[in-house]
PDB file of N, CA and C in Angstrom:
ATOM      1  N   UNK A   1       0.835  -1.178   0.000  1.00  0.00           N
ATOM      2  CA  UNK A   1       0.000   0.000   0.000  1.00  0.00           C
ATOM      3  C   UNK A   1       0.883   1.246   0.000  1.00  0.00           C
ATOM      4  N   UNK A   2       0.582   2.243  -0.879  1.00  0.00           N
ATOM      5  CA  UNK A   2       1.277   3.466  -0.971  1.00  0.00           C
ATOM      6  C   UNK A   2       0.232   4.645  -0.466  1.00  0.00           C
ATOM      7  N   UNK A   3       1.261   5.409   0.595  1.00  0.00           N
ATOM      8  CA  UNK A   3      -0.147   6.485   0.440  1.00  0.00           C
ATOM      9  C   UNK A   3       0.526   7.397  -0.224  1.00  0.00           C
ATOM     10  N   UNK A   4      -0.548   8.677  -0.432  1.00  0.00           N
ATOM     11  CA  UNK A   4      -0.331  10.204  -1.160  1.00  0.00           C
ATOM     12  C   UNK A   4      -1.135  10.551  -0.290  1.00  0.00           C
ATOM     13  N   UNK A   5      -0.180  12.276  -0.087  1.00  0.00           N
ATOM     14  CA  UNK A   5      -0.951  13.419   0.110  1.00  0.00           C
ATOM     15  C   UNK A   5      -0.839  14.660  -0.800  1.00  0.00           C
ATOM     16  N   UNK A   6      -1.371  15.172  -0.786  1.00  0.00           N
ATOM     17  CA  UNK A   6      -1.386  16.229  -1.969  1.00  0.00           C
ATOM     18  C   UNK A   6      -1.682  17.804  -1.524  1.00  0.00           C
ATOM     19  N   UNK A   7      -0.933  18.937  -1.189  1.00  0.00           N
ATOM     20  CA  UNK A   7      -1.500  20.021  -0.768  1.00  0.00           C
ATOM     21  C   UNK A   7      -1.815  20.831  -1.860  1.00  0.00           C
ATOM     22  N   UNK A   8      -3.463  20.880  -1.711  1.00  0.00           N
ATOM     23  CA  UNK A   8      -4.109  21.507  -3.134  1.00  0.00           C
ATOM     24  C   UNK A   8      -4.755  22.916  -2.480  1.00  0.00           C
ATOM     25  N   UNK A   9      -4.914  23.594  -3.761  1.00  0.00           N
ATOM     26  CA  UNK A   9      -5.678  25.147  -3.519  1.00  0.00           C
ATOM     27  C   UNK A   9      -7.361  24.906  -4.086  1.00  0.00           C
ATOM     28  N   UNK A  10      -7.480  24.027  -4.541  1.00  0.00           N
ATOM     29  CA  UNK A  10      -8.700  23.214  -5.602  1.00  0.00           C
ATOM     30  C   UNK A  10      -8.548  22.289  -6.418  1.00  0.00           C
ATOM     31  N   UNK A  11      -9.802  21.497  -5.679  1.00  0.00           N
ATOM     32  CA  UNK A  11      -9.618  20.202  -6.083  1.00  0.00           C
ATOM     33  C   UNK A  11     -10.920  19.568  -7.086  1.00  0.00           C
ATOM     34  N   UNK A  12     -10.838  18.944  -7.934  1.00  0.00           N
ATOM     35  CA  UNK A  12     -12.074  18.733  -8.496  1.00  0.00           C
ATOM     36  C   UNK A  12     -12.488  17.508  -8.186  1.00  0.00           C
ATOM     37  N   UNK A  13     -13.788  16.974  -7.818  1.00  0.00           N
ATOM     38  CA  UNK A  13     -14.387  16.039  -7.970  1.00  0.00           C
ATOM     39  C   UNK A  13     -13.776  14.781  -6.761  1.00  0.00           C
ATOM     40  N   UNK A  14     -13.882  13.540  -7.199  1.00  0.00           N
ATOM     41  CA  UNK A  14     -13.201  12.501  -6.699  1.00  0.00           C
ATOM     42  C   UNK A  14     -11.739  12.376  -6.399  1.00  0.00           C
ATOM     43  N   UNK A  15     -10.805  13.103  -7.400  1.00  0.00           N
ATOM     44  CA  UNK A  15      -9.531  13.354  -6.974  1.00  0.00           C
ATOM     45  C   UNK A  15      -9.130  13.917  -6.036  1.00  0.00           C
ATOM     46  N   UNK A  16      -9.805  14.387  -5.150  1.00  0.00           N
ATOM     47  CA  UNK A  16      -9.237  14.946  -3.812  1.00  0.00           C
ATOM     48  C   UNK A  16      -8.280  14.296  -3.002  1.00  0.00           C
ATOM     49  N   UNK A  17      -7.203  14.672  -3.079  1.00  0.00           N
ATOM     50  CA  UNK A  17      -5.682  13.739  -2.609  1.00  0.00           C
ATOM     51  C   UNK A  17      -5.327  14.341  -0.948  1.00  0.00           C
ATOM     52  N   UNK A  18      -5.653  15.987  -0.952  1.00  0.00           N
ATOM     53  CA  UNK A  18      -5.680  16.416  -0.151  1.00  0.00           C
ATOM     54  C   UNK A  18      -5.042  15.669   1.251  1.00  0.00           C
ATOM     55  N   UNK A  19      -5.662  14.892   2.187  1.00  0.00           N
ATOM     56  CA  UNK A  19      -5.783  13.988   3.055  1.00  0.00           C
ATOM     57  C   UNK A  19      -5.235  12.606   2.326  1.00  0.00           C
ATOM     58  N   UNK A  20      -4.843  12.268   3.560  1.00  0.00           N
ATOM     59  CA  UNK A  20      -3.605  10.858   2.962  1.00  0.00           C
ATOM     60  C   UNK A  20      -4.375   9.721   2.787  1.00  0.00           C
ATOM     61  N   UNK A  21      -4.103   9.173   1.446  1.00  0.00           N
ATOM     62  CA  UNK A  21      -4.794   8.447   0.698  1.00  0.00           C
ATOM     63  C   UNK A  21      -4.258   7.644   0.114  1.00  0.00           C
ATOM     64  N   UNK A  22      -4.725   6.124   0.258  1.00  0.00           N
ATOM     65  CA  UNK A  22      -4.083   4.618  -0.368  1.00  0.00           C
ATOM     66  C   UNK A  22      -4.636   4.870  -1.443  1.00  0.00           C
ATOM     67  N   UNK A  23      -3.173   4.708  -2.683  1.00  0.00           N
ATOM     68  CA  UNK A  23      -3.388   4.893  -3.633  1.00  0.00           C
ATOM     69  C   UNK A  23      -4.519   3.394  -4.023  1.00  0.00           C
ATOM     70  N   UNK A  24      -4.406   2.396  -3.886  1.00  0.00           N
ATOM     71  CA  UNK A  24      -4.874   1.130  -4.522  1.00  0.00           C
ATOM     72  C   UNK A  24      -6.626   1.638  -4.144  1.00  0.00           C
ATOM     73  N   UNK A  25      -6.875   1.852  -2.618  1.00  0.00           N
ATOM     74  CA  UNK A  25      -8.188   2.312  -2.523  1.00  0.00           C
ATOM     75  C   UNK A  25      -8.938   3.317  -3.598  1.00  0.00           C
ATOM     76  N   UNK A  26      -8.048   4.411  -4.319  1.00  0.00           N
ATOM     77  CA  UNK A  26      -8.765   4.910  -4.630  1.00  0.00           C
ATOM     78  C   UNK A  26      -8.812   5.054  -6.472  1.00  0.00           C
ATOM     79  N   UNK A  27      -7.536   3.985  -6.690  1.00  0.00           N
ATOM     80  CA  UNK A  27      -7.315   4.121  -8.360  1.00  0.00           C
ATOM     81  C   UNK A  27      -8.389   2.950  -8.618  1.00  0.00           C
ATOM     82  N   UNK A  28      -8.594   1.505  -7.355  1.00  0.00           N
ATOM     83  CA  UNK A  28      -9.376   0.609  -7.950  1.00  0.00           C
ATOM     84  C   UNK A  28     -10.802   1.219  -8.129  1.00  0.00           C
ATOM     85  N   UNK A  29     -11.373   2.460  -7.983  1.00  0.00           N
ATOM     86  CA  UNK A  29     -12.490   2.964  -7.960  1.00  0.00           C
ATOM     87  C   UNK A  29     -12.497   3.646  -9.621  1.00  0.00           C
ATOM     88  N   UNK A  30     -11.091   3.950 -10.371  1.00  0.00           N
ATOM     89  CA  UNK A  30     -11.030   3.891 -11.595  1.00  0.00           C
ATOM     90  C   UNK A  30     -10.090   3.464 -12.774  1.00  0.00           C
ATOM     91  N   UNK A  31     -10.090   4.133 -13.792  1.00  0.00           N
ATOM     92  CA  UNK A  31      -9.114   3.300 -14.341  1.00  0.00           C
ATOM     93  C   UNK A  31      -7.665   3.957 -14.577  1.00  0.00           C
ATOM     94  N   UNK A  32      -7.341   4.480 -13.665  1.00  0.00           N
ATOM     95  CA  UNK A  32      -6.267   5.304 -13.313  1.00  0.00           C
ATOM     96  C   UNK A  32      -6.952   6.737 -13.982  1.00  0.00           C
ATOM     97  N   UNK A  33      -5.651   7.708 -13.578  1.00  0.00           N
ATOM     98  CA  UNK A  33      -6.346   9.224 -14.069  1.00  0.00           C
ATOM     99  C   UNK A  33      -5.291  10.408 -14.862  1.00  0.00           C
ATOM    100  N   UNK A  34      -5.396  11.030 -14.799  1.00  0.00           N
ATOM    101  CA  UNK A  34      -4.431  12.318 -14.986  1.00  0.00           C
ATOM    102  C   UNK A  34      -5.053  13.414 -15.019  1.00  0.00           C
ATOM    103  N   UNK A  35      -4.591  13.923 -14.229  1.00  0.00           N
ATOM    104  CA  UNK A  35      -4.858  15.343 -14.098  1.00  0.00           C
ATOM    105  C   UNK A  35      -4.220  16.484 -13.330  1.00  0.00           C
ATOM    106  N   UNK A  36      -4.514  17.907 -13.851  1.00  0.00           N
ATOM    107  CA  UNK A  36      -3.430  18.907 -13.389  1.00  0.00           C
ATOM    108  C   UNK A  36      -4.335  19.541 -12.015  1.00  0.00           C
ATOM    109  N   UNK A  37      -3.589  19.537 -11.288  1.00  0.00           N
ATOM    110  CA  UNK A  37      -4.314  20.556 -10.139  1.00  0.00           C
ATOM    111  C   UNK A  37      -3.415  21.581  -9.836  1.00  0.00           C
ATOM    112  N   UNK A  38      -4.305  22.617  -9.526  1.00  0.00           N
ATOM    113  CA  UNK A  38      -4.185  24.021  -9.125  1.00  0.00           C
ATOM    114  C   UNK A  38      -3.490  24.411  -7.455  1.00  0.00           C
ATOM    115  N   UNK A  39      -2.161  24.589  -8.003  1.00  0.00           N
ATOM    116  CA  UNK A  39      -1.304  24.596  -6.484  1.00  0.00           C
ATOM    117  C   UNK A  39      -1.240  25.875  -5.719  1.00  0.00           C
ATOM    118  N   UNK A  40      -1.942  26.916  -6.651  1.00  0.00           N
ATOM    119  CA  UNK A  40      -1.851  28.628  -6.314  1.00  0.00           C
ATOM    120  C   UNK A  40      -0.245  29.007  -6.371  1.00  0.00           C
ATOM    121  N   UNK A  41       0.092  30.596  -6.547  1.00  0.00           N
ATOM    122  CA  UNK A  41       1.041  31.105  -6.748  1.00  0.00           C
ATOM    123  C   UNK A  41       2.120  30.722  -5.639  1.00  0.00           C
ATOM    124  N   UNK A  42       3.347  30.977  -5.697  1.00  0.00           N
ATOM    125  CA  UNK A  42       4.196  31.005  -4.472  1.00  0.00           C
ATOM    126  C   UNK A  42       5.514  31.224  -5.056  1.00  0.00           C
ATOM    127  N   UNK A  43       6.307  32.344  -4.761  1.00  0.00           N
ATOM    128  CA  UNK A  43       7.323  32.528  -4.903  1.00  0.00           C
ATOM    129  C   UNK A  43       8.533  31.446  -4.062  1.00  0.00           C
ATOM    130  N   UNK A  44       8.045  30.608  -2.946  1.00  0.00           N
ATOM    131  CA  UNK A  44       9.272  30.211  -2.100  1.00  0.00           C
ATOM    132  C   UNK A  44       8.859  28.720  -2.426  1.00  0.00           C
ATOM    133  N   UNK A  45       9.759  28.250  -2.058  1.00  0.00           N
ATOM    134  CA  UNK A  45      10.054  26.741  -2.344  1.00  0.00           C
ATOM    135  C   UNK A  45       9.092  26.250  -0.738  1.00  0.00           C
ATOM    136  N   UNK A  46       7.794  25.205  -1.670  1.00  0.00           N
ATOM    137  CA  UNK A  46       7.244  24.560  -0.380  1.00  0.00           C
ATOM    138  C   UNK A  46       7.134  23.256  -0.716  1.00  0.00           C
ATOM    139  N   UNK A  47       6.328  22.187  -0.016  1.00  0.00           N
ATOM    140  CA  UNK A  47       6.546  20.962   0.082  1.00  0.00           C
ATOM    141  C   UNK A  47       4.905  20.912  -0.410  1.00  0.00           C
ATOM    142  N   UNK A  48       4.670  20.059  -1.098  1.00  0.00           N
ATOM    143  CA  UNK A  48       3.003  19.810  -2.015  1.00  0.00           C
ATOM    144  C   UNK A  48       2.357  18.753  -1.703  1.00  0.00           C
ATOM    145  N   UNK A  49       4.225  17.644  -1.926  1.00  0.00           N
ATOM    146  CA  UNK A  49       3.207  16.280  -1.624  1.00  0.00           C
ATOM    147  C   UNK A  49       3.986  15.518  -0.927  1.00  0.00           C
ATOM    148  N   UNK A  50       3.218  14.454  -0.445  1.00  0.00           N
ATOM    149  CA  UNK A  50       4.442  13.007   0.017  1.00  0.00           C
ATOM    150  C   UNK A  50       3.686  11.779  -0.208  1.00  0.00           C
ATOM    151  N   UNK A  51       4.655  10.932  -0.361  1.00  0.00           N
ATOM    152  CA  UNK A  51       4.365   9.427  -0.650  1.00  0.00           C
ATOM    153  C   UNK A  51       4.739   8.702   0.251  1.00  0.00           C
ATOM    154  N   UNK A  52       4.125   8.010   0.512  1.00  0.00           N
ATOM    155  CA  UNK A  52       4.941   7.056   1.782  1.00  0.00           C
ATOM    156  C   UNK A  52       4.377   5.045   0.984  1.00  0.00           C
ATOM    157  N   UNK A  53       5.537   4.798   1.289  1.00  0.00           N
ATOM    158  CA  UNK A  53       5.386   3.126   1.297  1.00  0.00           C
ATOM    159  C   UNK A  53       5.630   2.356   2.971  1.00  0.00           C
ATOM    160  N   UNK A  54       4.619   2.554   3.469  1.00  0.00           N
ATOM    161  CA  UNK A  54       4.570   2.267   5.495  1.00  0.00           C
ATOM    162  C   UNK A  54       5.224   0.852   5.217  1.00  0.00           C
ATOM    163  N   UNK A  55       5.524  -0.230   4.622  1.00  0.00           N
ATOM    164  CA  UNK A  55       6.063  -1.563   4.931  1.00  0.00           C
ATOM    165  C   UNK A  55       7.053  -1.409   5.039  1.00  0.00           C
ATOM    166  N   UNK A  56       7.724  -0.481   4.222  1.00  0.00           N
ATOM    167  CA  UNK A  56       9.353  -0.325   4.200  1.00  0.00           C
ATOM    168  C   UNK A  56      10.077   0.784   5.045  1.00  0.00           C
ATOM    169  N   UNK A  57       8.576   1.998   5.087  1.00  0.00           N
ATOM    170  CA  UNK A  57       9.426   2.847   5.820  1.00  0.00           C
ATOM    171  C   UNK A  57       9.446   4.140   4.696  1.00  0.00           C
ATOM    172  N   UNK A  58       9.759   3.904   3.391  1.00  0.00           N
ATOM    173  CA  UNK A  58      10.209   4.808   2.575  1.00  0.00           C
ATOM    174  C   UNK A  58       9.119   5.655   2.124  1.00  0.00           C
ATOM    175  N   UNK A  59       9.763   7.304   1.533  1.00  0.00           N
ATOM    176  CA  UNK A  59       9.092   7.861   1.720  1.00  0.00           C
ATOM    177  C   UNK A  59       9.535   9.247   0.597  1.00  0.00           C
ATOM    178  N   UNK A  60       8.626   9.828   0.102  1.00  0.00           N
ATOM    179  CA  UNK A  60       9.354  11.124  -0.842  1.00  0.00           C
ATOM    180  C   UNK A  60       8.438  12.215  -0.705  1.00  0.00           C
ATOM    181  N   UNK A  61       9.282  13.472  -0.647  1.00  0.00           N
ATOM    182  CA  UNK A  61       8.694  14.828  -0.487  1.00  0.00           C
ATOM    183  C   UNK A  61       8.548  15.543  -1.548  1.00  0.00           C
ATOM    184  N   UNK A  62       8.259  16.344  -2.350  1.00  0.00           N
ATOM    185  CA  UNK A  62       8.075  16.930  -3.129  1.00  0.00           C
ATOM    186  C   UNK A  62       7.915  18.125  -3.245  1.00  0.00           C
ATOM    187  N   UNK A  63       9.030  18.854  -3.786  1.00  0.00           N
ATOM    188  CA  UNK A  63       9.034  20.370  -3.185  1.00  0.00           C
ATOM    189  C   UNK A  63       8.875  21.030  -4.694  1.00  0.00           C
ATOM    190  N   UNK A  64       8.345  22.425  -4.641  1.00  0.00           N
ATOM    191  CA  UNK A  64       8.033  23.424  -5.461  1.00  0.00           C
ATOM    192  C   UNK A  64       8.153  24.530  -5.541  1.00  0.00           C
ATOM    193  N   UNK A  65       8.020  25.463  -6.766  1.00  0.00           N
ATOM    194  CA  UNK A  65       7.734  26.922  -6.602  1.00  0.00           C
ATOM    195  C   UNK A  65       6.595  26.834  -7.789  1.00  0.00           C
ATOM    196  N   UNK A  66       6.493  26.016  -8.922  1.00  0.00           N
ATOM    197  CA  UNK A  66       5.655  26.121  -9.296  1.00  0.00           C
ATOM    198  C   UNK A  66       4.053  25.954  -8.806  1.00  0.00           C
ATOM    199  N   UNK A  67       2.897  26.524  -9.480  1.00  0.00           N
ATOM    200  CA  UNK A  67       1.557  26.524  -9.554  1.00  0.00           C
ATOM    201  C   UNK A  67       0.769  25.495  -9.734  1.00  0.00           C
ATOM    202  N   UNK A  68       1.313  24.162 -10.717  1.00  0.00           N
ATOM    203  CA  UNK A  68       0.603  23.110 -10.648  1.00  0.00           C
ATOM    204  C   UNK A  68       1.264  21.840 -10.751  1.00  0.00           C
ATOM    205  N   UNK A  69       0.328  20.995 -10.406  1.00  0.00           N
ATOM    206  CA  UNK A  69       1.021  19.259 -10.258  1.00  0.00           C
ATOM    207  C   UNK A  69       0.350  18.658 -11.185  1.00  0.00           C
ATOM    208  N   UNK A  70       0.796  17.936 -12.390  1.00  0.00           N
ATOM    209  CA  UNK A  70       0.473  17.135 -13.240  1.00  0.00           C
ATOM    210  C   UNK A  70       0.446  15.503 -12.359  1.00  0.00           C
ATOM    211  N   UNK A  71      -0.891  15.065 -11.772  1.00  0.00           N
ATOM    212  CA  UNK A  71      -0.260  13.608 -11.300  1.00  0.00           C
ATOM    213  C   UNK A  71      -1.293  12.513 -12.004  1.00  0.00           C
ATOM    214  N   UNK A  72      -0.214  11.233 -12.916  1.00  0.00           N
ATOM    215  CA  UNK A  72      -1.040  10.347 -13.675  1.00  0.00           C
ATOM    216  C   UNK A  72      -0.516   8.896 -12.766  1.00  0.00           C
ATOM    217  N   UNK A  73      -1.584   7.856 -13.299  1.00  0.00           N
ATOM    218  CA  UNK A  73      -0.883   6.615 -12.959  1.00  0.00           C
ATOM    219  C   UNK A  73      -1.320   5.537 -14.115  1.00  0.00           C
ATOM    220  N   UNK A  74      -0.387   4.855 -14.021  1.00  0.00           N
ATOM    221  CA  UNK A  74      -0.656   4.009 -14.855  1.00  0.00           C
ATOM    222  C   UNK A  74      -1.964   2.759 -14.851  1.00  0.00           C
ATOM    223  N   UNK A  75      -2.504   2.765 -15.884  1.00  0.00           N
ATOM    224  CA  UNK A  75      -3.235   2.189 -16.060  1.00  0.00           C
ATOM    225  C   UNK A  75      -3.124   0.472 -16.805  1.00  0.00           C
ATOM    226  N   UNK A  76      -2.503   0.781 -17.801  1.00  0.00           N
ATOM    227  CA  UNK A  76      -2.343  -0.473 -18.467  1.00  0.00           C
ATOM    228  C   UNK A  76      -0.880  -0.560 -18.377  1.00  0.00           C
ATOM    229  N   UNK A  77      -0.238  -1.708 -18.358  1.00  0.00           N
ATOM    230  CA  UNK A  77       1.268  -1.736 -18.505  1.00  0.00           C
ATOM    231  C   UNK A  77       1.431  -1.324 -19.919  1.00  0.00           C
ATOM    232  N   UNK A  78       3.065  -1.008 -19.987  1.00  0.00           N
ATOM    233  CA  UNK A  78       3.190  -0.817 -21.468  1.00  0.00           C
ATOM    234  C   UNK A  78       4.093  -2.045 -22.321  1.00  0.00           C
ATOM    235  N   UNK A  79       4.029  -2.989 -21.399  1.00  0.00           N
ATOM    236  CA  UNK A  79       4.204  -4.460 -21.901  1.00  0.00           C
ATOM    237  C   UNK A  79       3.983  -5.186 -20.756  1.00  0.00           C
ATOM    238  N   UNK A  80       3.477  -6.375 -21.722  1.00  0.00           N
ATOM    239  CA  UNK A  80       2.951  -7.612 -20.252  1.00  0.00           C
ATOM    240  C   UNK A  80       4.007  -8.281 -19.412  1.00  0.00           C
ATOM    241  N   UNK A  81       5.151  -8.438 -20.085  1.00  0.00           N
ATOM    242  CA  UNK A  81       6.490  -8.957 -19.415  1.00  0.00           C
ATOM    243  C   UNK A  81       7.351  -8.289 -18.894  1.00  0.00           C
ATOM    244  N   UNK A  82       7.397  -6.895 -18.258  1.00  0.00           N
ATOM    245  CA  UNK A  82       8.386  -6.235 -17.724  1.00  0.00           C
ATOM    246  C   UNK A  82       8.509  -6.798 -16.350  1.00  0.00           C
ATOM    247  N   UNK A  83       9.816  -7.128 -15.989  1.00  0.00           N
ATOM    248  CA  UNK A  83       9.863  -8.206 -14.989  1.00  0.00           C
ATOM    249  C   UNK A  83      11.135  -6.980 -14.356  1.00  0.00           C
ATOM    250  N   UNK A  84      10.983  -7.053 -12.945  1.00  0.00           N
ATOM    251  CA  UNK A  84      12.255  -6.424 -12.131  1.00  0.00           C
ATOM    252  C   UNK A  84      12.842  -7.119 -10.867  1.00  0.00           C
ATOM    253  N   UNK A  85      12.994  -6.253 -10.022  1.00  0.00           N
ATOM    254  CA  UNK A  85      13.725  -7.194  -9.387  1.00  0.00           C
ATOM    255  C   UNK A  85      13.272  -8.509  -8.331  1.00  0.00           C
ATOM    256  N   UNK A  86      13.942  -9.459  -8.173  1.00  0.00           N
ATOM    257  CA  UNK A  86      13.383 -10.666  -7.961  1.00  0.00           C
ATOM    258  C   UNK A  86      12.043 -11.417  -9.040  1.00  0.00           C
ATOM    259  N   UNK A  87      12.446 -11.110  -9.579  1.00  0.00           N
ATOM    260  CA  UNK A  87      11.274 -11.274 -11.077  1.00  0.00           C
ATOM    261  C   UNK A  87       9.819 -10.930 -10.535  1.00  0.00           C
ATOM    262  N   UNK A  88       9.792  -9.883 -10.403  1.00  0.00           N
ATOM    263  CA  UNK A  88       8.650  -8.950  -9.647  1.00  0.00           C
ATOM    264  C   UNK A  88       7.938  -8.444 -11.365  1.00  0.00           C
ATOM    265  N   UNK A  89       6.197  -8.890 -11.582  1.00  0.00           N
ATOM    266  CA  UNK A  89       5.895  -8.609 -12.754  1.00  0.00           C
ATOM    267  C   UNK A  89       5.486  -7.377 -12.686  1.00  0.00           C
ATOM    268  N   UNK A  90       5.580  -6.599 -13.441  1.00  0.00           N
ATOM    269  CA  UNK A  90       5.213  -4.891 -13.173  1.00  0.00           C
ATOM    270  C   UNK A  90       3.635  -4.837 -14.210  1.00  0.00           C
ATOM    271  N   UNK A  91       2.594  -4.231 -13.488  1.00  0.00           N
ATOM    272  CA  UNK A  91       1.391  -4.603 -13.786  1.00  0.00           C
ATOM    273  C   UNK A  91       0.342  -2.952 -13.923  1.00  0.00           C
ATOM    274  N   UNK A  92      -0.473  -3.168 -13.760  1.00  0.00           N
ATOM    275  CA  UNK A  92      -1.486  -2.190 -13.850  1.00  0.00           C
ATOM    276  C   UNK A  92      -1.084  -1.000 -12.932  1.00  0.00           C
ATOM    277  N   UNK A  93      -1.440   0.004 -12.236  1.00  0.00           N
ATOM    278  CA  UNK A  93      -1.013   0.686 -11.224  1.00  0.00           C
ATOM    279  C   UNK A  93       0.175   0.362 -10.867  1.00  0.00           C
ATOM    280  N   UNK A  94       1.643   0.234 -11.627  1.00  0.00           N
ATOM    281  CA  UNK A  94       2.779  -0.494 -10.756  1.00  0.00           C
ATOM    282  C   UNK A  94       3.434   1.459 -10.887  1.00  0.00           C
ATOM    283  N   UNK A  95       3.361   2.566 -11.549  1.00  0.00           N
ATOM    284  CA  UNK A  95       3.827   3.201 -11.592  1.00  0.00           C
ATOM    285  C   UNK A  95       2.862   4.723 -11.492  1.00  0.00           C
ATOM    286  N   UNK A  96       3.347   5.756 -11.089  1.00  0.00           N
ATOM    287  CA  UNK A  96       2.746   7.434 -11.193  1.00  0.00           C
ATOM    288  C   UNK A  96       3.688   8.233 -11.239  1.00  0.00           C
ATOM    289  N   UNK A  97       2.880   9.264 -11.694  1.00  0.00           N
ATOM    290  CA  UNK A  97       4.298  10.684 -12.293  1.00  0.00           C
ATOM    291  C   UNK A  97       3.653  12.025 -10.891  1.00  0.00           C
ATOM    292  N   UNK A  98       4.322  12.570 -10.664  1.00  0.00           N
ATOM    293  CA  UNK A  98       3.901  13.678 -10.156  1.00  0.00           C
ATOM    294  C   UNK A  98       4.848  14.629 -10.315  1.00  0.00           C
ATOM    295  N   UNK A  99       4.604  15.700 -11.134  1.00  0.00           N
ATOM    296  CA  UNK A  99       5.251  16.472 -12.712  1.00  0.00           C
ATOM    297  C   UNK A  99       4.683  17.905 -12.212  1.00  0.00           C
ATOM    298  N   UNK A 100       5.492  18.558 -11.334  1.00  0.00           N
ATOM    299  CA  UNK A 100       5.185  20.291 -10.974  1.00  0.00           C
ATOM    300  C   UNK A 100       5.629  20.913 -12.696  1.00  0.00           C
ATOM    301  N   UNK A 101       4.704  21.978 -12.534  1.00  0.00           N
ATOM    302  CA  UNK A 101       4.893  22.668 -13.810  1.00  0.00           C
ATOM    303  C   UNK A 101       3.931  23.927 -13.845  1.00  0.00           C
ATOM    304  N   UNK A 102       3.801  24.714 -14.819  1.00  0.00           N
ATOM    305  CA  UNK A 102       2.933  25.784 -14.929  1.00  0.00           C
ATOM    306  C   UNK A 102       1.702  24.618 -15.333  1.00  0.00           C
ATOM    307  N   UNK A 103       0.692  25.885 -15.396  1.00  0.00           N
ATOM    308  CA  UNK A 103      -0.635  25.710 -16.131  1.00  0.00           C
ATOM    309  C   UNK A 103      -0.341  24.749 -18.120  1.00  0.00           C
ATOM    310  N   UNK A 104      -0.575  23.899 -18.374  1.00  0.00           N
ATOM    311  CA  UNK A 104      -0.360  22.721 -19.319  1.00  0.00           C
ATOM    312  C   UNK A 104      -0.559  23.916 -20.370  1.00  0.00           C
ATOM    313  N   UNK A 105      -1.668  25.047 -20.878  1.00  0.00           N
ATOM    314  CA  UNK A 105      -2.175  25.608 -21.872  1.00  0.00           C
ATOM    315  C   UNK A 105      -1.013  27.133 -21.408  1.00  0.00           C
ATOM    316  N   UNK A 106      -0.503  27.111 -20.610  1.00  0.00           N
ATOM    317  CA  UNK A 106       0.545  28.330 -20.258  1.00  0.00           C
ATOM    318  C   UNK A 106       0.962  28.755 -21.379  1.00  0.00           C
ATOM    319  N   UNK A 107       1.585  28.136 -22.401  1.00  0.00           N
ATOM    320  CA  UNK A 107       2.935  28.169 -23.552  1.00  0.00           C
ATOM    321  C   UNK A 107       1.998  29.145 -24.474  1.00  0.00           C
ATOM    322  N   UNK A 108       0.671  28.798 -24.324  1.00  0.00           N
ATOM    323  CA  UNK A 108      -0.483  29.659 -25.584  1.00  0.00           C
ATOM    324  C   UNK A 108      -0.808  30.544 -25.391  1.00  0.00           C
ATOM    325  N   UNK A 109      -0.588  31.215 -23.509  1.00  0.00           N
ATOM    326  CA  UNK A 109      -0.898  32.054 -23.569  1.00  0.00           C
ATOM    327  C   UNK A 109      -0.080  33.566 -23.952  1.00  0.00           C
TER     328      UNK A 109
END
């Protein structure tokens, strides 16, 4: 079980990451997602999100100055045989991006 937290300024819908959340609880409710959320302005470097894997202990912070978080997960593998370590099969949900950046339509404006 992995959790996420997510510090959002607005959140839409079911994605509310906000509050720490098992990822498996809430991707098996779809078929994985992507989407950008709205982190609000900030000139200083803050902390947005964290991941934690509680079996092991391990854990990642995620720091910013940008406005938004691009976060996807995988849905389908992108081959059925990707095998790692201890021949561990890498499967549906085995991976997610969480990708700070401006607003996605920024470049047009």
């Amino acid at each position: 079980m992995i959790l996420l937290a997510i510090d959002l300024l607005h959140v839409p819908n079911i994605k509310d990451l906000r509050k720490p959340t098992y990822l498996e609880d809430r991707l098996s409710k779809d078929k994985g997602f992507s989407i950008h959320y709205n982190l609000g302005e900030s000139s200083k470097v803050r902390k947005i999100a964290r991941v934690e894997h509680p079996k092991s202990g391990r854990y990642l912070e995620l720091y910013t100055t940008e406005i938004g978080l691009q976060c996807y997960f995988s849905y389908e593998p992108l081959h059925d045989n990707i095998q790692g370590k201890d021949g561990v099969t890498y499967g549906r949900f085995s991976a997610f991006c969480l990708e700070t950046m401006h607003f996605p339509d920024s470049c047009n404006q």
